[in-house]
Each structure stands twice: as structure tokens, then as C-alpha cells.
PDB file of N, CA and C in Angstrom:
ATOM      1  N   UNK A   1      11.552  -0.126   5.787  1.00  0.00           N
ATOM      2  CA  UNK A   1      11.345   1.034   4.944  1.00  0.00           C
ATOM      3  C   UNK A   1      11.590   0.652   3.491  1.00  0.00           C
ATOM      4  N   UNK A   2      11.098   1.319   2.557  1.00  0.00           N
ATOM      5  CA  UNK A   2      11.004   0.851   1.223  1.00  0.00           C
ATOM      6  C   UNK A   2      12.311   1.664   0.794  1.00  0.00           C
ATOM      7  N   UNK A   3      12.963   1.199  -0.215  1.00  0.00           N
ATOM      8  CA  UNK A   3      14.391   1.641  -1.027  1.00  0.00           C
ATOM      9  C   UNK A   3      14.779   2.239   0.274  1.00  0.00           C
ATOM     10  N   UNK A   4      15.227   1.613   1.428  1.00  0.00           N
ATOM     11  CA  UNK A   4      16.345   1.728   2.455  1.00  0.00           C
ATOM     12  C   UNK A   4      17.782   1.808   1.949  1.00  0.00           C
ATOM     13  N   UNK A   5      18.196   0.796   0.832  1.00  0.00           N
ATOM     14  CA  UNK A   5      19.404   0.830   0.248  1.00  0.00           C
ATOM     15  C   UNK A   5      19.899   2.090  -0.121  1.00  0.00           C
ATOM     16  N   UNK A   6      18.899   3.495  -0.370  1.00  0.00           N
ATOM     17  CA  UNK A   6      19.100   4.992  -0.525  1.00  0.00           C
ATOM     18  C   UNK A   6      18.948   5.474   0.581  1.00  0.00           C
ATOM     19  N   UNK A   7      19.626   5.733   1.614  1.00  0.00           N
ATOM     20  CA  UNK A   7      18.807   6.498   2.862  1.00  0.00           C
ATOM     21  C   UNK A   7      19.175   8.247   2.298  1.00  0.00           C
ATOM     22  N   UNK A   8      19.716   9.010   1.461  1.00  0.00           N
ATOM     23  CA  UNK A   8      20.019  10.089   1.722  1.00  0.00           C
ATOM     24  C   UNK A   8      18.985  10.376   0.700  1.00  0.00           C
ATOM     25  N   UNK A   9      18.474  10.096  -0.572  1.00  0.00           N
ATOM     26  CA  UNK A   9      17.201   9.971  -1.438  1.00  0.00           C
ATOM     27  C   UNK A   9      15.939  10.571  -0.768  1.00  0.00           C
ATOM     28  N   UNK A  10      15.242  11.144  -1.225  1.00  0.00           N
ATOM     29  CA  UNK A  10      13.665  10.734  -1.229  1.00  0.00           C
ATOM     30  C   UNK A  10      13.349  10.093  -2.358  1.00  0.00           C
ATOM     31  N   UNK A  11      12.061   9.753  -1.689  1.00  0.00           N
ATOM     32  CA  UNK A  11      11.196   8.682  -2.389  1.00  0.00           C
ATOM     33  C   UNK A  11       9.769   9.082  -3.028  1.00  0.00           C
ATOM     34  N   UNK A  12       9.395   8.943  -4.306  1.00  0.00           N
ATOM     35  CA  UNK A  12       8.053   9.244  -4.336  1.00  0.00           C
ATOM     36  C   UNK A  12       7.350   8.225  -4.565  1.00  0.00           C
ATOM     37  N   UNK A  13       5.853   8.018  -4.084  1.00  0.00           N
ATOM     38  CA  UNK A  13       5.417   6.630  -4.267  1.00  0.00           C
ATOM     39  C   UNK A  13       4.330   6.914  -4.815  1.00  0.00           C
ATOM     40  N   UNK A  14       3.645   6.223  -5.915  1.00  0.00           N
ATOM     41  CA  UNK A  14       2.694   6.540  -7.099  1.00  0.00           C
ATOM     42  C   UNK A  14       1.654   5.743  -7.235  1.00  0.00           C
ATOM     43  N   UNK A  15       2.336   4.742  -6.685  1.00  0.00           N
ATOM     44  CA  UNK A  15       1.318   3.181  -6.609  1.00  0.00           C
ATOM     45  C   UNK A  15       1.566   1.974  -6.122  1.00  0.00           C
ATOM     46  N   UNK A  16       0.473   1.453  -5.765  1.00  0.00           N
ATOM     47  CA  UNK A  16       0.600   0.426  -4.751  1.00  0.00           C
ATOM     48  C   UNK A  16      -0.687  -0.521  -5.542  1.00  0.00           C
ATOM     49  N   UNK A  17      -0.149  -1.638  -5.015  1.00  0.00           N
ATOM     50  CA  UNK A  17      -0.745  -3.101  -5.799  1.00  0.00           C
ATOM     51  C   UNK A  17      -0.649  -4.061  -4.901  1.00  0.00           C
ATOM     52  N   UNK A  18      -1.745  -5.212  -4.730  1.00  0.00           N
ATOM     53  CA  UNK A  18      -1.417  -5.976  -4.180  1.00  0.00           C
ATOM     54  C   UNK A  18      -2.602  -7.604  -4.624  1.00  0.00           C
ATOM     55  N   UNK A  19      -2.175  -8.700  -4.637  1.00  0.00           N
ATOM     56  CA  UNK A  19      -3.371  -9.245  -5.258  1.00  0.00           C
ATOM     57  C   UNK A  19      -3.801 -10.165  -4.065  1.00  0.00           C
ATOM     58  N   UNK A  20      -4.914 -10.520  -4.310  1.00  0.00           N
ATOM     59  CA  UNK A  20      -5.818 -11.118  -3.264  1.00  0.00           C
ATOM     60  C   UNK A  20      -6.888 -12.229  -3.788  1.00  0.00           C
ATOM     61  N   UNK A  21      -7.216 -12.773  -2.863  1.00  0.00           N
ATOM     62  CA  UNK A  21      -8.501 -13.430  -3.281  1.00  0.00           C
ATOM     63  C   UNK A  21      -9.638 -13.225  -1.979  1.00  0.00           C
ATOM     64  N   UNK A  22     -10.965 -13.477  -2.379  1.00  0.00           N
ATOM     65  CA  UNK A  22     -11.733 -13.041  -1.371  1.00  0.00           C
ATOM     66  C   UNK A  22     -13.305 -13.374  -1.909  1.00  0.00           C
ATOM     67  N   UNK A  23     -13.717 -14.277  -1.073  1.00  0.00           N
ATOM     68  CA  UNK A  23     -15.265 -15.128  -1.571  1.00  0.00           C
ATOM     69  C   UNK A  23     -16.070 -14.190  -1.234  1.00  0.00           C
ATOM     70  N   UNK A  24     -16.022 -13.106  -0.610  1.00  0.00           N
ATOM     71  CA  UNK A  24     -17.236 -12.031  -0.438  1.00  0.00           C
ATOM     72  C   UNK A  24     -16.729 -10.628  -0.214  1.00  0.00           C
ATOM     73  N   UNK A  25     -17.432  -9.742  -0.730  1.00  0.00           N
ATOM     74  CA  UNK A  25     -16.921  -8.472  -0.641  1.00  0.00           C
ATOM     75  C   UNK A  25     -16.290  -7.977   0.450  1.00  0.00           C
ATOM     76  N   UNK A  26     -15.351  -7.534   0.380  1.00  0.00           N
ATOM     77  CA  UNK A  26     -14.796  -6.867   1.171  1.00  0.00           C
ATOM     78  C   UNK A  26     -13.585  -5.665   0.991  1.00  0.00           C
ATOM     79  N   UNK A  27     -13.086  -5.086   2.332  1.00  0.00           N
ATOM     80  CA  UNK A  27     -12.182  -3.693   1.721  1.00  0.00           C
ATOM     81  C   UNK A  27     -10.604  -3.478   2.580  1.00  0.00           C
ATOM     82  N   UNK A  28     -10.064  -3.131   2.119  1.00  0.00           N
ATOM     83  CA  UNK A  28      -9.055  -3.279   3.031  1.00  0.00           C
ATOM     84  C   UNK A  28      -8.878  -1.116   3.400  1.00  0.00           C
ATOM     85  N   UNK A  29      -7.634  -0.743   4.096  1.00  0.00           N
ATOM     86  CA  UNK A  29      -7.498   0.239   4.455  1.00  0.00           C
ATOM     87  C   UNK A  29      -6.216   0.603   4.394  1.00  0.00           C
ATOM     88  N   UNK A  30      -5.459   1.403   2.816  1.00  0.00           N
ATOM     89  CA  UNK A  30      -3.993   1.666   2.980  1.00  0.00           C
ATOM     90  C   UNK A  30      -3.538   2.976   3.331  1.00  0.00           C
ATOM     91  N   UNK A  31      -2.722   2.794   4.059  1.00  0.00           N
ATOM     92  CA  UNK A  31      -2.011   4.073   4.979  1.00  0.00           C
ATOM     93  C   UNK A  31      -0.357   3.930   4.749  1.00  0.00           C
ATOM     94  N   UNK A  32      -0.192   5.143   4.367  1.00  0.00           N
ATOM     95  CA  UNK A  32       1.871   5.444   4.294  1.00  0.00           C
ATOM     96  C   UNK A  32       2.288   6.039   5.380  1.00  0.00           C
ATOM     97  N   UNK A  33       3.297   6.225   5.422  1.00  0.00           N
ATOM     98  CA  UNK A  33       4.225   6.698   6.442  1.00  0.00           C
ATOM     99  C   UNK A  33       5.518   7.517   5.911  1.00  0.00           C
ATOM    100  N   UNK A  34       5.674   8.851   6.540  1.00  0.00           N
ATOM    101  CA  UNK A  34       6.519   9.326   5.900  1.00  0.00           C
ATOM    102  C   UNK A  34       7.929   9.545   6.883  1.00  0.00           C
ATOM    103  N   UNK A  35       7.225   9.136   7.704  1.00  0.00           N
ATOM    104  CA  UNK A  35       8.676   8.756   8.940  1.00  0.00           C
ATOM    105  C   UNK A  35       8.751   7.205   9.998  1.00  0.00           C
ATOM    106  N   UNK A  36       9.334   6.670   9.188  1.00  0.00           N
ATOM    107  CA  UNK A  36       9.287   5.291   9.179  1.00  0.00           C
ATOM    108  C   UNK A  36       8.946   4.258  10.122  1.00  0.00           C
ATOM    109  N   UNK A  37       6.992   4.743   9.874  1.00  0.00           N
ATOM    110  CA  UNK A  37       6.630   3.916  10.658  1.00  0.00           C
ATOM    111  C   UNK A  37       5.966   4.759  12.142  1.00  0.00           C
ATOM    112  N   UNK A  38       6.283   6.062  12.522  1.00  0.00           N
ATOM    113  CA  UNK A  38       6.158   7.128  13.266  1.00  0.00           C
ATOM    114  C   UNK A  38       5.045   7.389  13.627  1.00  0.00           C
ATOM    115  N   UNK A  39       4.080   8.087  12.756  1.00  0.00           N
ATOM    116  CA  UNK A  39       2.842   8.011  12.808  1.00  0.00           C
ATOM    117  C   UNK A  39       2.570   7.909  10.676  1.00  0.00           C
ATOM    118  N   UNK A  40       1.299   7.750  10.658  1.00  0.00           N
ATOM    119  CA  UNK A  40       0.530   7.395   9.106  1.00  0.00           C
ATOM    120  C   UNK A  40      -0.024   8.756   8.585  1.00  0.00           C
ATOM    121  N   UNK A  41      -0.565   8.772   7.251  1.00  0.00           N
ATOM    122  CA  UNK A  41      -1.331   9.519   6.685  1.00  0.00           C
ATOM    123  C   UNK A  41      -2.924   9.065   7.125  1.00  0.00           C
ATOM    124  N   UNK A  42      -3.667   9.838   6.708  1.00  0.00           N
ATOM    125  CA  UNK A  42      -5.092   9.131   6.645  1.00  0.00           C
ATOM    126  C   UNK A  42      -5.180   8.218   5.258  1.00  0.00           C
ATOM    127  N   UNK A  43      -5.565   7.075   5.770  1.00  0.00           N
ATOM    128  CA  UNK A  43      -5.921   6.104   4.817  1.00  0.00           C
ATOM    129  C   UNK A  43      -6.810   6.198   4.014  1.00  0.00           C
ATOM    130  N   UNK A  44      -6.759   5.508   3.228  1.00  0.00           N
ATOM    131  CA  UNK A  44      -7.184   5.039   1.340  1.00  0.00           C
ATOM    132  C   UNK A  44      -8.148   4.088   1.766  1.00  0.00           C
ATOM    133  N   UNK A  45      -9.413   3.925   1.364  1.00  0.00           N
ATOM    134  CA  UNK A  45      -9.928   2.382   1.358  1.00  0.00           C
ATOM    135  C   UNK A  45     -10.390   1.996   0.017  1.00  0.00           C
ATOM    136  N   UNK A  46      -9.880   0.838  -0.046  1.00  0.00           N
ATOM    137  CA  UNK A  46     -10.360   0.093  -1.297  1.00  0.00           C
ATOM    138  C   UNK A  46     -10.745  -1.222  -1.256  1.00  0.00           C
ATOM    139  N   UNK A  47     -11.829  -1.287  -2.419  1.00  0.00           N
ATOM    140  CA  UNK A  47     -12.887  -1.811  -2.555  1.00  0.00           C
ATOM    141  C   UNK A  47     -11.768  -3.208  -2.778  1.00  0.00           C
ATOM    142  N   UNK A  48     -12.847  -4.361  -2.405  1.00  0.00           N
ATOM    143  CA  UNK A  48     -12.109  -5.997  -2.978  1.00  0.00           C
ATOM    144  C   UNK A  48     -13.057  -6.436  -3.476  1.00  0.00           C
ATOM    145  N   UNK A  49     -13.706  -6.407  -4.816  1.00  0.00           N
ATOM    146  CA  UNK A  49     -15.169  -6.927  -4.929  1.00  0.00           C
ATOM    147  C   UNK A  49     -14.857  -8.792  -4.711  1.00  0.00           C
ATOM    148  N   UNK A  50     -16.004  -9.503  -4.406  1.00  0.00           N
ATOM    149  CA  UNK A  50     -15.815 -10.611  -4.378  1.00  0.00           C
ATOM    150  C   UNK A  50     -15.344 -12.018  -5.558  1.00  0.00           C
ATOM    151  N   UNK A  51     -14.091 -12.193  -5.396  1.00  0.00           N
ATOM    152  CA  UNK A  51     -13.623 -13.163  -6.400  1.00  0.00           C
ATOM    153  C   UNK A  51     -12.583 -14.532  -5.674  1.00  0.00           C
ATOM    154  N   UNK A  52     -13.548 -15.598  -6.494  1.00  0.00           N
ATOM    155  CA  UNK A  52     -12.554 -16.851  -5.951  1.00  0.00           C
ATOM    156  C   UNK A  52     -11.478 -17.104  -6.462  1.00  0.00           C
ATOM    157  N   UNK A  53     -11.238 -16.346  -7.666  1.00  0.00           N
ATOM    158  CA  UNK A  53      -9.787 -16.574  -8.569  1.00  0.00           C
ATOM    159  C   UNK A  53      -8.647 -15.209  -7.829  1.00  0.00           C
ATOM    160  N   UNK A  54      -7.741 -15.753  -8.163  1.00  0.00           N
ATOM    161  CA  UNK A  54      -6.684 -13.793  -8.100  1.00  0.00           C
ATOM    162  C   UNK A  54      -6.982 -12.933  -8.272  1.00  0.00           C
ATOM    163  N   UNK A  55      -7.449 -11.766  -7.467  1.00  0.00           N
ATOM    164  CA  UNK A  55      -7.383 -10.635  -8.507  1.00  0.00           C
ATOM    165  C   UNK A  55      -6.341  -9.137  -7.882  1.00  0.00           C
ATOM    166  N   UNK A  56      -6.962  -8.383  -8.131  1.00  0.00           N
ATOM    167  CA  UNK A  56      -5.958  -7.745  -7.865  1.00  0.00           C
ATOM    168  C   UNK A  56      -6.463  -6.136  -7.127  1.00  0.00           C
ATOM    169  N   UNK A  57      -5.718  -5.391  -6.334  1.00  0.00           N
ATOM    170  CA  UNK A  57      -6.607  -3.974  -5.454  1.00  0.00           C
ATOM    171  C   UNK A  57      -4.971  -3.372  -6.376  1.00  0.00           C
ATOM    172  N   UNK A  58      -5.877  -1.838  -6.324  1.00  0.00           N
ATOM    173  CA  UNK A  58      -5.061  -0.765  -6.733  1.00  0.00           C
ATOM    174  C   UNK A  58      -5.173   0.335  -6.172  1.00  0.00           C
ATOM    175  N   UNK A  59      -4.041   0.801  -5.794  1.00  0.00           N
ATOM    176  CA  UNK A  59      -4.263   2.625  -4.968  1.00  0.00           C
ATOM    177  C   UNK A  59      -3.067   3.268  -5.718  1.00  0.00           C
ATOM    178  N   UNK A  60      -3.503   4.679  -5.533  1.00  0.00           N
ATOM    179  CA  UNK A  60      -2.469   5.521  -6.272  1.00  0.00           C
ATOM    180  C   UNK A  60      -1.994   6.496  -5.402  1.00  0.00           C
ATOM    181  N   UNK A  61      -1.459   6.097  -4.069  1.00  0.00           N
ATOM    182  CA  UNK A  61      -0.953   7.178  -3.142  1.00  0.00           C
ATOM    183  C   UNK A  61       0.148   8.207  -3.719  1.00  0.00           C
ATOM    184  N   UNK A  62       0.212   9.265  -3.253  1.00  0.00           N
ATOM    185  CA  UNK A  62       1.035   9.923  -4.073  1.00  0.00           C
ATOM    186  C   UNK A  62       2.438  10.998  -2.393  1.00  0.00           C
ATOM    187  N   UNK A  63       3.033  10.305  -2.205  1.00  0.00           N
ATOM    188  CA  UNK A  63       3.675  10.471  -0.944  1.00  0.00           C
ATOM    189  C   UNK A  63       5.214  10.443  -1.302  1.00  0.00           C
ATOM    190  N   UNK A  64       5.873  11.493  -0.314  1.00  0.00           N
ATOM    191  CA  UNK A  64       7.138  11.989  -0.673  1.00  0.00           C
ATOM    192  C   UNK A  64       8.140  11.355   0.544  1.00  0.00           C
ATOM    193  N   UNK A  65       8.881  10.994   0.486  1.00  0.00           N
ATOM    194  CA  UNK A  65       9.826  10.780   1.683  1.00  0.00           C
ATOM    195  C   UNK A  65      11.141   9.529   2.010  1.00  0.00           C
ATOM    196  N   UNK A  66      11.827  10.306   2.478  1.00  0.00           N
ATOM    197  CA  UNK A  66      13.287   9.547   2.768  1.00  0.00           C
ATOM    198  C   UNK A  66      12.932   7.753   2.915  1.00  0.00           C
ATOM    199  N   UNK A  67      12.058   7.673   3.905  1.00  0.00           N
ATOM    200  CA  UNK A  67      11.814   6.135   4.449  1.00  0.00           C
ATOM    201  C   UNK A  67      10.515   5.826   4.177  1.00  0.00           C
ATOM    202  N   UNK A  68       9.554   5.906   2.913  1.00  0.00           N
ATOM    203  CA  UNK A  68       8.410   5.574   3.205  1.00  0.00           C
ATOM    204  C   UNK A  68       7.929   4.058   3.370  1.00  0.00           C
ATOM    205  N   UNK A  69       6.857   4.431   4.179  1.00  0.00           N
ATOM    206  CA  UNK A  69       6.386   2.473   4.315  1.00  0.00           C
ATOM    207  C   UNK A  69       4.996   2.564   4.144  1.00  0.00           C
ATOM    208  N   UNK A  70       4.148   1.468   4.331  1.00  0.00           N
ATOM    209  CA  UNK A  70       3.260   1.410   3.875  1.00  0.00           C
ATOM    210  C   UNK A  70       2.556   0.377   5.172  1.00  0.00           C
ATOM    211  N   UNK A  71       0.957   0.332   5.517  1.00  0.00           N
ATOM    212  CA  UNK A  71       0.476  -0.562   6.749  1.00  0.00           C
ATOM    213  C   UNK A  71      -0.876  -0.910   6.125  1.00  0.00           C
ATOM    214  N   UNK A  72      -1.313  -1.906   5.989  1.00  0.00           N
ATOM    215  CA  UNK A  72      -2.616  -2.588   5.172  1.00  0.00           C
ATOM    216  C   UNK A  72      -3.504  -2.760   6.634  1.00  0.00           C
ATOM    217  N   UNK A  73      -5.097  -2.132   6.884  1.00  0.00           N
ATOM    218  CA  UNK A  73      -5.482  -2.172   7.974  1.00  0.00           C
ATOM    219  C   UNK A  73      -7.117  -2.795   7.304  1.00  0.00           C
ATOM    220  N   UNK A  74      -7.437  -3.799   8.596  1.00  0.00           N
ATOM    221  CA  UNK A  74      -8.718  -4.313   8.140  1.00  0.00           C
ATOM    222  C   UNK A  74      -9.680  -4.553   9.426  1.00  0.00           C
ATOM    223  N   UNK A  75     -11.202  -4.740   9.741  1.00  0.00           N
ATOM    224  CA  UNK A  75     -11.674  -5.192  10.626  1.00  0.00           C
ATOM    225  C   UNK A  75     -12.945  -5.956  10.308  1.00  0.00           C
ATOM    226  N   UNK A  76     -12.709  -7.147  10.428  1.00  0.00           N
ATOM    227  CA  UNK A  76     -12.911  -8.118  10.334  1.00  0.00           C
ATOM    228  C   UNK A  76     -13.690  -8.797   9.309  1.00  0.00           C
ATOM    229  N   UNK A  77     -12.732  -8.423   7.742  1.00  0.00           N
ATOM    230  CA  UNK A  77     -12.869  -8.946   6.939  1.00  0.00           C
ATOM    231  C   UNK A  77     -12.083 -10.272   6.271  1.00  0.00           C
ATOM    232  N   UNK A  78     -12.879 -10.842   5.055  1.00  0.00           N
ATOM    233  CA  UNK A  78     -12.259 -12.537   5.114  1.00  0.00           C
ATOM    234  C   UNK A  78     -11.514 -12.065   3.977  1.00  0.00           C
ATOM    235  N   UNK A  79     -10.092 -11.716   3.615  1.00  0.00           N
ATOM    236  CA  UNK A  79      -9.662 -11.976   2.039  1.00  0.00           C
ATOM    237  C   UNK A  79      -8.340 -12.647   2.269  1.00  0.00           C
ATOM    238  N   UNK A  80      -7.356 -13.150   1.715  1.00  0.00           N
ATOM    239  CA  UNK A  80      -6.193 -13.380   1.916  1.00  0.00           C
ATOM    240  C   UNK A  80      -5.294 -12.360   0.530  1.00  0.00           C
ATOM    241  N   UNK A  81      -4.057 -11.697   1.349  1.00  0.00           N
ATOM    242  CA  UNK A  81      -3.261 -11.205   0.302  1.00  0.00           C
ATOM    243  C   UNK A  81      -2.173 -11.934   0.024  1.00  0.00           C
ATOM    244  N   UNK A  82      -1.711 -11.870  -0.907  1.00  0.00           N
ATOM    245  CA  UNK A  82      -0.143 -12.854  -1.241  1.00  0.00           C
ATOM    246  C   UNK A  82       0.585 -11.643  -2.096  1.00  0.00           C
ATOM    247  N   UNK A  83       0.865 -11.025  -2.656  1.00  0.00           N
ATOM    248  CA  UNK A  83       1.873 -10.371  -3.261  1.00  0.00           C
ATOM    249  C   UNK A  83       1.552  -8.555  -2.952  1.00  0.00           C
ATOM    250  N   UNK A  84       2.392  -7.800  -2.337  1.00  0.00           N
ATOM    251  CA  UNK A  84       2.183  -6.597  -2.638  1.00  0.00           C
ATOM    252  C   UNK A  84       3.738  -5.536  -4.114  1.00  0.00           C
ATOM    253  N   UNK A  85       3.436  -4.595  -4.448  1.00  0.00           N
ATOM    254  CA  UNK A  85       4.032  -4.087  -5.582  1.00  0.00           C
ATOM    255  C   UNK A  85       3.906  -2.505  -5.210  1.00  0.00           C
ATOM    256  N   UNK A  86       4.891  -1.889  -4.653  1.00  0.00           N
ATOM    257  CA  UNK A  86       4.777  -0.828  -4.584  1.00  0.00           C
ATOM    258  C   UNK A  86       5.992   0.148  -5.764  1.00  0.00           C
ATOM    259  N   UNK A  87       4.881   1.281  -6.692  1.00  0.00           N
ATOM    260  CA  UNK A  87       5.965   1.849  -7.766  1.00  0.00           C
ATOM    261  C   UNK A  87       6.195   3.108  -6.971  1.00  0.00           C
ATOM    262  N   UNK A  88       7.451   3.498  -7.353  1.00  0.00           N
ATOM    263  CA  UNK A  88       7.704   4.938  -7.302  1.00  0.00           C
ATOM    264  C   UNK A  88       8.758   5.279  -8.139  1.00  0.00           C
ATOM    265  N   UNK A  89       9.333   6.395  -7.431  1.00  0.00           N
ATOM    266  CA  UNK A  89      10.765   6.718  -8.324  1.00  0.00           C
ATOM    267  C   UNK A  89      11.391   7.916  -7.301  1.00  0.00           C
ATOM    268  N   UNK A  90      12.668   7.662  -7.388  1.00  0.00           N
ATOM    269  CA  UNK A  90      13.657   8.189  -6.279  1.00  0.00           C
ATOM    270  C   UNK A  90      14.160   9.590  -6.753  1.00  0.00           C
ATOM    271  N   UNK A  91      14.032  10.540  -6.512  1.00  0.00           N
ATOM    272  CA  UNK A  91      14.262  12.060  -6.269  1.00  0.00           C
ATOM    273  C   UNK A  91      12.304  12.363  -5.755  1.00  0.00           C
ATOM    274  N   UNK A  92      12.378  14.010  -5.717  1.00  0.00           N
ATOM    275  CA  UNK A  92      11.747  14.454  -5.626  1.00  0.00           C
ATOM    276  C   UNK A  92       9.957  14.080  -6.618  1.00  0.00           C
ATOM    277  N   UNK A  93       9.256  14.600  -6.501  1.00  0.00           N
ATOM    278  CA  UNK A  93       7.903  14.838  -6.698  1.00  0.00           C
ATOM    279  C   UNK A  93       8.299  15.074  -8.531  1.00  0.00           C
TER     280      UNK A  93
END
């Protein structure tokens, strides 16, 4: 769960980042969780246009909750991710 170190907190989450590389277009599928891991929201899809250098996907989920997490879903696309960055800020909305 994300900021676990607060369990009595909520969490709001604003944005999510993650960078990638990927020789041909492709998309990934982000989904939160507001009970950790329990069941998801309906997912986000975003675009990866095709790049051989770093680049980078952006979503702006906007989700409230004690334990939120986050699940990156794909079918059977080629990209590799290496870093994800999730912002928020701890109280309420």
C-alpha cells in the first residue's frame, strides 16, 4: 500500500508517472484500489506512443483512501517500464 507508514490518514492520489521505453506503439491499463488491493476502480488507458529513447506515460487519477495502491495491466504488448512516481497528499480531497 502506498504511504502505509500513515495507516490512520487518507490518501489522495493526483498522479501517477511512470517511464518506459517501447519500439512500437503501444498502451498500458492503470487501475487503483481503494481497499488494498480488494477489488480496483475501472481503469485509465494510456497511450505509449512509440520511442527507443525514455520517455515517459502520465495519468491523473484522482482517488481517496486509507491504503491506496495502484496495478499496471497489459495484453500483449512490447514496452518495458523502469521507474513508477506516484503524487498525492495526505488528508482528505
Amino acid at each position: 500500500a502506498l504511504w502505509g507508514e500513515m495507516p490512520g490518514r487518507t490518501k489522495t492520489v493526483t498522479e501517477w508517472r511512470a517511464d518506459y521505453q517501447s519500439d512500437s506503439a503501444s498502451s498500458l491499463t492503470l487501475k487503483f484500489s481503494q481497499n488494498q488491493g480488494a477489488s480496483f476502480e475501472v481503469g485509465t488507458r494510456l497511450a505509449l506512443p512509440a520511442n527507443s529513447a525514455l520517455s515517459q506515460a502520465v495519468g491523473y487519477p484522482y482517488l481517496s483512501a486509507r491504503f491506496p495502491m495502484f496495478q499496471v495491466e497489459s495484453e500483449g504488448q512490447r514496452y518495458r517500464l523502469f521507474r513508477f512516481w506516484v503524487v498525492g497528499r495526505i488528508g482528505g480531497r
